[in-house]
Every structure is written in structure tokens, then in C-alpha cells.
C-alpha atoms as a PDB file:
ATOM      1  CA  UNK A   1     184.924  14.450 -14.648  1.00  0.00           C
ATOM      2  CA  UNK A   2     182.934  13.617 -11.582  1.00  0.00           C
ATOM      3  CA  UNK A   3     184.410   9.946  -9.920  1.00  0.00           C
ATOM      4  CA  UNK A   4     184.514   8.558 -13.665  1.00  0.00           C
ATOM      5  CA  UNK A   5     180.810   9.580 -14.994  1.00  0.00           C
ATOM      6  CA  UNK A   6     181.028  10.812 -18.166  1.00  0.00           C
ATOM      7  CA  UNK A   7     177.070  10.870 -18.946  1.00  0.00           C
ATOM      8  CA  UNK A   8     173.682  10.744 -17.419  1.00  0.00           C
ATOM      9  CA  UNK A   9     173.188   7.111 -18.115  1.00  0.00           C
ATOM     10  CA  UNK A  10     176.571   6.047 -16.532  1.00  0.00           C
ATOM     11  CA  UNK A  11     174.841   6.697 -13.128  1.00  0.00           C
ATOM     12  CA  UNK A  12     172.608   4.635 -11.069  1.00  0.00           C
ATOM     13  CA  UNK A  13     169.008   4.475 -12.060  1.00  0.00           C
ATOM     14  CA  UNK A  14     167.210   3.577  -8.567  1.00  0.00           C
ATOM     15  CA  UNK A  15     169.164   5.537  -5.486  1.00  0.00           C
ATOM     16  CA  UNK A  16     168.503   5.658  -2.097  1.00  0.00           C
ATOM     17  CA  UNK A  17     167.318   8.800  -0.885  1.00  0.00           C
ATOM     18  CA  UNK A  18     168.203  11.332   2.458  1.00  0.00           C
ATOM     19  CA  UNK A  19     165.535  13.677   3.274  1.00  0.00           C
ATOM     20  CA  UNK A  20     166.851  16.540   5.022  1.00  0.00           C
ATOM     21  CA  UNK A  21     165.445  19.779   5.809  1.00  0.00           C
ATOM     22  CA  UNK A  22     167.549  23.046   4.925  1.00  0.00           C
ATOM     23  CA  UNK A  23     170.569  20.975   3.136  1.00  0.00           C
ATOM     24  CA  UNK A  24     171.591  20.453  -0.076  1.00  0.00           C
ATOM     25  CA  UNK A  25     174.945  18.918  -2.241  1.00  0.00           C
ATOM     26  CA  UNK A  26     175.930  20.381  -4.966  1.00  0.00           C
ATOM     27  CA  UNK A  27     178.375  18.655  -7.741  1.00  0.00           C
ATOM     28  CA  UNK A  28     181.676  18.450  -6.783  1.00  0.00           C
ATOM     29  CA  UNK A  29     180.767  19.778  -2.752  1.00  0.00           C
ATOM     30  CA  UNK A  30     181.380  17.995   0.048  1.00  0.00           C
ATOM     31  CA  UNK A  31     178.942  17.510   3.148  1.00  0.00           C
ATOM     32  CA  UNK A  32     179.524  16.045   6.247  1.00  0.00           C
ATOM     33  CA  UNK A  33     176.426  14.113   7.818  1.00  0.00           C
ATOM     34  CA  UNK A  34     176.540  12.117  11.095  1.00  0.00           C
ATOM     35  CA  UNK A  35     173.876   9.408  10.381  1.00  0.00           C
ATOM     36  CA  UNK A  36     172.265   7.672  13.535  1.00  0.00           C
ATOM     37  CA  UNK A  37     169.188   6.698  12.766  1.00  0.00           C
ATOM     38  CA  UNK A  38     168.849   2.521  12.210  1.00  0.00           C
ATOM     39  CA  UNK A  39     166.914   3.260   8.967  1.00  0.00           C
ATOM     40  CA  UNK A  40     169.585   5.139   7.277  1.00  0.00           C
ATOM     41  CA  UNK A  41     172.390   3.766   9.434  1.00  0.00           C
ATOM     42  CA  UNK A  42     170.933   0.693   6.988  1.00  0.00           C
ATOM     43  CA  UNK A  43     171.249   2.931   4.090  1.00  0.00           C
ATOM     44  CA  UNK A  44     174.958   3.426   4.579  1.00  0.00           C
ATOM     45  CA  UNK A  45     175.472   0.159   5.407  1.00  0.00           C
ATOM     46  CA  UNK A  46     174.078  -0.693   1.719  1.00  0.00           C
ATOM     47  CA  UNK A  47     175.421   1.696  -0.310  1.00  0.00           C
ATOM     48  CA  UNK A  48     178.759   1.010   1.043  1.00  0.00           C
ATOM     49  CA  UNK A  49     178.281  -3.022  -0.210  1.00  0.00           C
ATOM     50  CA  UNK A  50     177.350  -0.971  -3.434  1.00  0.00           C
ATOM     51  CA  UNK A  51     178.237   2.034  -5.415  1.00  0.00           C
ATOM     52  CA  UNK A  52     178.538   4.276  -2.407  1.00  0.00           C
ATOM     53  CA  UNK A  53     175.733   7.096  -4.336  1.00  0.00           C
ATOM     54  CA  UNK A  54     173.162   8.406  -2.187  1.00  0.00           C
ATOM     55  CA  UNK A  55     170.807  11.370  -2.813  1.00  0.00           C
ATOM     56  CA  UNK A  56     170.434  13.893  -0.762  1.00  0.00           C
ATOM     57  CA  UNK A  57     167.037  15.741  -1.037  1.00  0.00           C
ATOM     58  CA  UNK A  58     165.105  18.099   1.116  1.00  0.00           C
ATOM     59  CA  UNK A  59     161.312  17.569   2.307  1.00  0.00           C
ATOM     60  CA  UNK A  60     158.416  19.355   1.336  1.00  0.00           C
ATOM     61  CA  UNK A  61     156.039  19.235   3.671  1.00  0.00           C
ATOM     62  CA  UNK A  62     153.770  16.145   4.891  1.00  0.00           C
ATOM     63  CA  UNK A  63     154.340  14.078   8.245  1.00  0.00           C
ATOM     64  CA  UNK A  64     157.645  13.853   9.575  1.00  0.00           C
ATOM     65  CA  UNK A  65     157.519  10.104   9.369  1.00  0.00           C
ATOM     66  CA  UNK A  66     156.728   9.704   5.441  1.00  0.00           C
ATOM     67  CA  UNK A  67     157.504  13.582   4.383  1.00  0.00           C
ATOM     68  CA  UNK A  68     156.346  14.772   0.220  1.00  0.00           C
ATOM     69  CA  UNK A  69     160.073  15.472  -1.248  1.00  0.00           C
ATOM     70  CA  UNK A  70     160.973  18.009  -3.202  1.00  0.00           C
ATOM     71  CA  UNK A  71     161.083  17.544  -7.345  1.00  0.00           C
ATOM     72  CA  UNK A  72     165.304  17.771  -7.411  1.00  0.00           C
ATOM     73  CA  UNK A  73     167.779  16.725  -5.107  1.00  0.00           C
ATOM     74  CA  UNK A  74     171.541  15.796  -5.459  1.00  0.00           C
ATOM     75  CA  UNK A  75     173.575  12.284  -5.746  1.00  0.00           C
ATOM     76  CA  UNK A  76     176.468  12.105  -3.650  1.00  0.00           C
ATOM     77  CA  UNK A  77     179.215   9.154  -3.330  1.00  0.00           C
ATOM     78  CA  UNK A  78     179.958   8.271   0.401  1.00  0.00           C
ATOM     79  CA  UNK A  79     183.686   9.465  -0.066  1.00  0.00           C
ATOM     80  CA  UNK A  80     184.895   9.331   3.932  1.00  0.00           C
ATOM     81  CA  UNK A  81     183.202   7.107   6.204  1.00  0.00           C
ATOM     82  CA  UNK A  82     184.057   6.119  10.452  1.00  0.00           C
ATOM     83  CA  UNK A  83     181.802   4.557  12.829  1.00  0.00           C
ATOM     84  CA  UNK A  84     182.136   6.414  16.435  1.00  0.00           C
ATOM     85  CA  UNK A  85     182.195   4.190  20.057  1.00  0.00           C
ATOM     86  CA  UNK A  86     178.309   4.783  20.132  1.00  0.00           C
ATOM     87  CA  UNK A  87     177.196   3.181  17.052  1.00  0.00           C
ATOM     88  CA  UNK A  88     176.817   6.684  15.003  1.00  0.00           C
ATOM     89  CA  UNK A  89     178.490   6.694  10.773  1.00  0.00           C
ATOM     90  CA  UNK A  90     180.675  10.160  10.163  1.00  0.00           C
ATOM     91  CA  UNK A  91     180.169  10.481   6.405  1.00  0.00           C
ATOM     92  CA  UNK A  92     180.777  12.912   3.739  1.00  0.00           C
ATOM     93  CA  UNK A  93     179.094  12.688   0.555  1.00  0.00           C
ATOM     94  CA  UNK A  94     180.487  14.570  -2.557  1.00  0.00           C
ATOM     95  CA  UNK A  95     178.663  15.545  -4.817  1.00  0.00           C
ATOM     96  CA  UNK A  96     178.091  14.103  -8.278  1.00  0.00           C
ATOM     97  CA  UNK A  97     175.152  14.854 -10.250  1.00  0.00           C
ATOM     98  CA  UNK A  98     171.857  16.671  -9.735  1.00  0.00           C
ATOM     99  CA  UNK A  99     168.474  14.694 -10.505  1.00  0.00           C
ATOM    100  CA  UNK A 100     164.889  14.881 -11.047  1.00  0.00           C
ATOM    101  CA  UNK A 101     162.879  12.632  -9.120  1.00  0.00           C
ATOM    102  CA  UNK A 102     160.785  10.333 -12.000  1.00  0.00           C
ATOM    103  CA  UNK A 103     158.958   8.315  -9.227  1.00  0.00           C
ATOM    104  CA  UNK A 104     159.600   6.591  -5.970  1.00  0.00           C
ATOM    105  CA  UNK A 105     159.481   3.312  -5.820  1.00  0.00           C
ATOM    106  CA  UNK A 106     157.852   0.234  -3.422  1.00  0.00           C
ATOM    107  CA  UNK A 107     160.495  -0.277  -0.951  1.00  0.00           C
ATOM    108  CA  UNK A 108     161.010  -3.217   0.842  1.00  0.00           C
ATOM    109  CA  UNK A 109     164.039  -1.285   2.814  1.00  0.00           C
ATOM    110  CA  UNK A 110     163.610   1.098   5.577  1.00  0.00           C
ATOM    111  CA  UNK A 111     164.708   3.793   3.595  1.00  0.00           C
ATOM    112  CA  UNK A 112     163.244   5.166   0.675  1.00  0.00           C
ATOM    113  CA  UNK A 113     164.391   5.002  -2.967  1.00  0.00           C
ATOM    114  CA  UNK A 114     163.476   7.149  -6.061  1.00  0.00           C
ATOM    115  CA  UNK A 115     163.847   6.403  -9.806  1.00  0.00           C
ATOM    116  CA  UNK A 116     166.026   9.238 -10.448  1.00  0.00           C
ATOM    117  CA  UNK A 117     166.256  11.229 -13.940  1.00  0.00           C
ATOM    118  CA  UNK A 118     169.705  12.283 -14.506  1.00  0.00           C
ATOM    119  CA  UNK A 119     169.864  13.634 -17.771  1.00  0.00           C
ATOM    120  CA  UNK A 120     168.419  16.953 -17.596  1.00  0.00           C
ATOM    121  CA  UNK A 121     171.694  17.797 -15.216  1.00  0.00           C
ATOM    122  CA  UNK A 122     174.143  15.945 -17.155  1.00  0.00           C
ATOM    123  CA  UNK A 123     175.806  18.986 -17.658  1.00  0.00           C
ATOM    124  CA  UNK A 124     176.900  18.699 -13.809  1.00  0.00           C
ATOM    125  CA  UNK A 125     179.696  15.501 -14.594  1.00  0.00           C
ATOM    126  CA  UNK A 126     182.002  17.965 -16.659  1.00  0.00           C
ATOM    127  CA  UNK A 127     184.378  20.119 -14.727  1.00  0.00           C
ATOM    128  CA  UNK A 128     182.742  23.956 -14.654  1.00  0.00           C
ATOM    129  CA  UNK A 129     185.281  26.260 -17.544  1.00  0.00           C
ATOM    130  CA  UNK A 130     186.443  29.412 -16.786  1.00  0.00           C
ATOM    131  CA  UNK A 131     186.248  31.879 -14.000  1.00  0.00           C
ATOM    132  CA  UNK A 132     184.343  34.357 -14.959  1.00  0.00           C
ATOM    133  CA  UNK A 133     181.643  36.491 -12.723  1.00  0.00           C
ATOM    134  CA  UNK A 134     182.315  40.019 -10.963  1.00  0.00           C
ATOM    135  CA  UNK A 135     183.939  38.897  -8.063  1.00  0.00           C
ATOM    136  CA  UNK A 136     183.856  41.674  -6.324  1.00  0.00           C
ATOM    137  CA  UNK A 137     180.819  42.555  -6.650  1.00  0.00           C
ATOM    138  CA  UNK A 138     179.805  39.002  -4.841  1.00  0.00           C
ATOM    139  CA  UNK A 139     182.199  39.672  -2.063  1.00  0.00           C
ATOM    140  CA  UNK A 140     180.295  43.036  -1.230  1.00  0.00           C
ATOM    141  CA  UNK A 141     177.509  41.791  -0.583  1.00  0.00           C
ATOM    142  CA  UNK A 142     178.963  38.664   1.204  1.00  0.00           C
ATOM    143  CA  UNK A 143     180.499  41.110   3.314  1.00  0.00           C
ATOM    144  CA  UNK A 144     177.467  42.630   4.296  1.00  0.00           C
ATOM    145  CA  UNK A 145     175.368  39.342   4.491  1.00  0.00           C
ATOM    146  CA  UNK A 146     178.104  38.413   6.684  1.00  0.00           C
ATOM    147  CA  UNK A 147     178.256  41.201   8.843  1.00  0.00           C
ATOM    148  CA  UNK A 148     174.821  41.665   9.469  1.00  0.00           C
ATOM    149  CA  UNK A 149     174.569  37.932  10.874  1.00  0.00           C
ATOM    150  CA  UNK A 150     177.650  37.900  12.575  1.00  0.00           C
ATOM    151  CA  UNK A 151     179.655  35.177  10.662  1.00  0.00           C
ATOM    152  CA  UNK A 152     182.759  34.879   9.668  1.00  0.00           C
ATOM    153  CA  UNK A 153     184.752  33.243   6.666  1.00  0.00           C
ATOM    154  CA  UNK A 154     188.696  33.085   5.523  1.00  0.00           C
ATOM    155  CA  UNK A 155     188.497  36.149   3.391  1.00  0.00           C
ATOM    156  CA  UNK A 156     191.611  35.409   1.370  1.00  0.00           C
ATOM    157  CA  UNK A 157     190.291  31.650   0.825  1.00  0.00           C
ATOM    158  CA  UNK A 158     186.943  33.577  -0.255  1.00  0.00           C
ATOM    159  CA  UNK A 159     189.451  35.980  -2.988  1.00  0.00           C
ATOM    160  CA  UNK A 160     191.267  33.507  -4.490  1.00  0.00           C
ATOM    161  CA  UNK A 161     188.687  30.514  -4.810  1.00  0.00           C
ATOM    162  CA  UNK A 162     187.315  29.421  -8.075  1.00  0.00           C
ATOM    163  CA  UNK A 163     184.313  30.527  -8.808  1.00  0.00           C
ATOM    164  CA  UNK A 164     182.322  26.742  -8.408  1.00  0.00           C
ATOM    165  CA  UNK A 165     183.860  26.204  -4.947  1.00  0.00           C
ATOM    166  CA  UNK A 166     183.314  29.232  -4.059  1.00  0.00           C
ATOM    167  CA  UNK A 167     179.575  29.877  -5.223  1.00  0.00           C
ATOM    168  CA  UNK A 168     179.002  25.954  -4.340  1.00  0.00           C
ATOM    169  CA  UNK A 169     180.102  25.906  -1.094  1.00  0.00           C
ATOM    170  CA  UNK A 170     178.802  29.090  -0.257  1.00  0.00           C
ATOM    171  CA  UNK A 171     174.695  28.267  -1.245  1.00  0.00           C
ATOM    172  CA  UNK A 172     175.524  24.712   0.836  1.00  0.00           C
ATOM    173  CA  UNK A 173     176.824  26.615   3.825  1.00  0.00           C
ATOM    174  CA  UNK A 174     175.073  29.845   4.588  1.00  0.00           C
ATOM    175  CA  UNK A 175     172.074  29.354   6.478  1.00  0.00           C
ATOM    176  CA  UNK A 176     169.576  30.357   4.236  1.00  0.00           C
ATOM    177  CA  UNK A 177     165.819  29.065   4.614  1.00  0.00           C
ATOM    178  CA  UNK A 178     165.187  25.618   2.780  1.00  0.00           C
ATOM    179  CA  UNK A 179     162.980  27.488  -0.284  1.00  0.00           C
ATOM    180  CA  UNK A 180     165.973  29.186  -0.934  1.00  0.00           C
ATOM    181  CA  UNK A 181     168.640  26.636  -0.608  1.00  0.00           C
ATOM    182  CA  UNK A 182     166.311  24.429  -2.955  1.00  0.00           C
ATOM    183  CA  UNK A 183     165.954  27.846  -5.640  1.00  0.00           C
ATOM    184  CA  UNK A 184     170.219  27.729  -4.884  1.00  0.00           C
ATOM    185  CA  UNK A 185     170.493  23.492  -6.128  1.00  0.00           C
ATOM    186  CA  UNK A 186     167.959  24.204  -9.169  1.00  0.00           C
ATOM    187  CA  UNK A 187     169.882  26.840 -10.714  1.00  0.00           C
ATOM    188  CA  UNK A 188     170.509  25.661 -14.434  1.00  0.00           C
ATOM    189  CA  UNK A 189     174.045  26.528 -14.378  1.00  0.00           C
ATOM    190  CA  UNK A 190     176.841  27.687 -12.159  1.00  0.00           C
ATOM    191  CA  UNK A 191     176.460  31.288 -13.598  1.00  0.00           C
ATOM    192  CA  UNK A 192     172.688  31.658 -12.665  1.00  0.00           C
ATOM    193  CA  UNK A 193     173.354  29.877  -9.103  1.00  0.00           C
ATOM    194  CA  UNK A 194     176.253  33.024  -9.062  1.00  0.00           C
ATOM    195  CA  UNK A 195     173.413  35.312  -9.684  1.00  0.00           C
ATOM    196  CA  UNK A 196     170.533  33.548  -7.365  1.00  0.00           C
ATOM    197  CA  UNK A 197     172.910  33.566  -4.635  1.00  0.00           C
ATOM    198  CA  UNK A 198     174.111  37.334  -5.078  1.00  0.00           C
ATOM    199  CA  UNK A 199     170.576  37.981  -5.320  1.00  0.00           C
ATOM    200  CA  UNK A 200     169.532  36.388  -1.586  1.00  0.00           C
ATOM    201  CA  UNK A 201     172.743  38.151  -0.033  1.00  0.00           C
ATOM    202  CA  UNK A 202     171.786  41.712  -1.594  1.00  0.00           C
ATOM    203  CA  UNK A 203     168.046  41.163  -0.280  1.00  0.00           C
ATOM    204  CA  UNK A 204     169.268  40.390   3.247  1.00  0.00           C
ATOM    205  CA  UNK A 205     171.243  43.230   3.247  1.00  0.00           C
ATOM    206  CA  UNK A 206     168.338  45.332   2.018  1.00  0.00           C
ATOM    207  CA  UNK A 207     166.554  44.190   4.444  1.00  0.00           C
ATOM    208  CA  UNK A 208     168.689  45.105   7.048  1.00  0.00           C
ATOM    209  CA  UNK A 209     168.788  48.812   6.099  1.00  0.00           C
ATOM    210  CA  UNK A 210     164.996  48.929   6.201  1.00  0.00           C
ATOM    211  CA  UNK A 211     165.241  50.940   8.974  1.00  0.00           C
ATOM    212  CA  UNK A 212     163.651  50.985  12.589  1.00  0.00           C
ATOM    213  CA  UNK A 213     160.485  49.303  11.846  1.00  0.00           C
ATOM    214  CA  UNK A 214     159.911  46.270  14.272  1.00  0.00           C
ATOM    215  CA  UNK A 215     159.846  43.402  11.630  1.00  0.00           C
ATOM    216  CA  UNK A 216     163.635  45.059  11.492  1.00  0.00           C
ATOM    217  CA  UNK A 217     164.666  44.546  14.412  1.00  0.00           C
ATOM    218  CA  UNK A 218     166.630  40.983  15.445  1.00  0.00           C
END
């Protein structure tokens, strides 16, 4: 159970909302942010005087200012929070429940807010069951996504993780490009996120066998 949620309509129905480009939260992961601009310094400062749920959602496309946002992004409750010397908030937001934006509001804030539609992911407040994908056939091709970029992870952290932290943590953390991060948050369900994500790393590494053609070299 996700901070007490049981259903869809136990959550928020207006939320302030985080664009950010190339990041997503995923139920139950945690993401660090340092916040610093005044507009969504703001946004903290409210949600803390509230229910602490912010969604994070990525862009798409449109001026930097007022940028078009994608169709799903991800509530998260502010679950550490410090203010640093220089005015910046240290937050990390764990992840409760995807949503589908159902329209963004008038604002009189400086930070947007969206009418968010819960129940199509309300699948996401009960705790994932079972364990079961081919493990090792996801840490190949880790490996070799790995390898090929020059990162490294705590292998034995990697082997003995359940499957949701480790597929959830892995399609928040690996620097994929936004397209892909956004296919990663609208899997359906942890098993096709298992096989979306195996899917990217395999391509990469396909793509780094393709040989001595320039568009193969880095």
C-alpha cells in the first residue's frame, strides 16, 4: 500500500505539476531533486502546508517558459526535505501513483496544476506480487548496456533485488533519451516495463556491434 492509498479516488484531484526533461518517478521510487527556482521553490513551500504530492512530468515540446506536457506523468509525496545556506530545497519525492493528465487548470500560482486522472493506474497503490521475469537474461544485457557506456552498478545489489526496485529504479536511472524514459513510465504493468526496458538495453547493445560505420563510432 502506497503512504495509505488504497484507490484512485483516495488521491488528490488537482496536483501541482514539475516539468522536467529526461526524468520520471515511478511508484514506490525515490528521486532526489534540488529545487531553486522561486516558482517551484513556491511549489514546495505549498505542498509541504498540504499533502506533500507533487507530479512529476516531462515536457513535450513548446517554449521553455510555458512547455506542452506530456499525456502521463507520476505523483510523488515530498518524503525528505532540507533547505541549504543559499536558499536551494533538497527533496526526494517517492513515488505513488501514475496519472493521466484530464486538463490543466487556470492558475493563479506560479506553478502549474493539472486535473489529474488516477484511475486508469490504480493498479500502481498495491504492492507489485511475485518475482517473476528471467533475471538473467536482464542482467546480460545490462551488462552490456553497461559496458558499452562505461557505467557501473553494485552487481550483487543488481542479483538479489526484487524485481520492481530493480526494473523501477533502473528505467529512472539509466540515461536513456526522454521518448524512451516516457515509453519506460507508460508501461501498463511492471512485467511489460521488464520487457520495454530489456528491449532499449538489447537495442543499444545492437547498436554497438553494428560495426565500423561512422554513425558507430562514439
Amino acid at each position: 500500500m502506497a503512504q495509505g492509498y488504497v484507490k484512485a479516488a483516495d488521491l488528490p484531484q488537482v496536483i501541482p505539476v514539475f516539468p522536467l526533461p529526461g526524468a520520471i518517478l515511478l511508484p514506490r521510487g525515490q528521486l532526489p531533486l534540488n529545487i531553486f527556482e522561486p516558482r517551484y521553490l513556491n511549489m514546495i513551500d505549498d505542498a509541504m502546508a498540504g499533502d506533500r504530492m507533487i507530479g512529476l512530468i516531462q515536457p513535450s515540446g513548446g517554449p521553455a517558459s510555458l512547455p506542452s506536457l506530456t499525456a502521463v506523468g507520476c505523483a510523488g509525496r515530498i518524503t525528505s526535505f532540507a533547505e541549504t545556506s543559499d536558499g536551494r530545497y533538497l527533496v526526494t519525492l517517492t513515488g505513488i501513483c501514475r496519472f493521466r493528465v484530464a486538463v490543466e487548470l487556470p492558475s493563479q500560482t506560479p506553478y502549474r496544476q493539472v486535473r489529474a486522472a488516477f484511475a486508469p493506474f490504480e493498479a500502481d497503490l498495491a504492492s507489485p506480487s511475485g518475482d517473476d521475469f528471467d533475471r538473467d537474461t536482464f542482467l546480460s544485457a545490462l551488462r552490456a548496456y553497461l559496458e558499452r557506456r562505461q557505467l557501473e552498478i553494485d552487481w550483487d545489489t543488481a542479483g538479489g533485488a526484487p524485481q520492481e526496485a530493480l526494473i523501477n529504479s533502473l528505467s529512472m536511472a539509466l540515461p536513456f533519451e526522454p521518448a524512451e524514459k516516457q515509453a519506460l513510465l507508460e508501461s501498463q504493468t511492471l512485467e511489460d516495463r521488464c520487457q520495454t526496458l530489456t528491449a532499449l538495453l538489447q537495442i543499444d547493445a545492437a547498436e554497438s556491434g553494428d560495426g565500423d560505420s561512422p554513425t558507430a563510432m562514439q
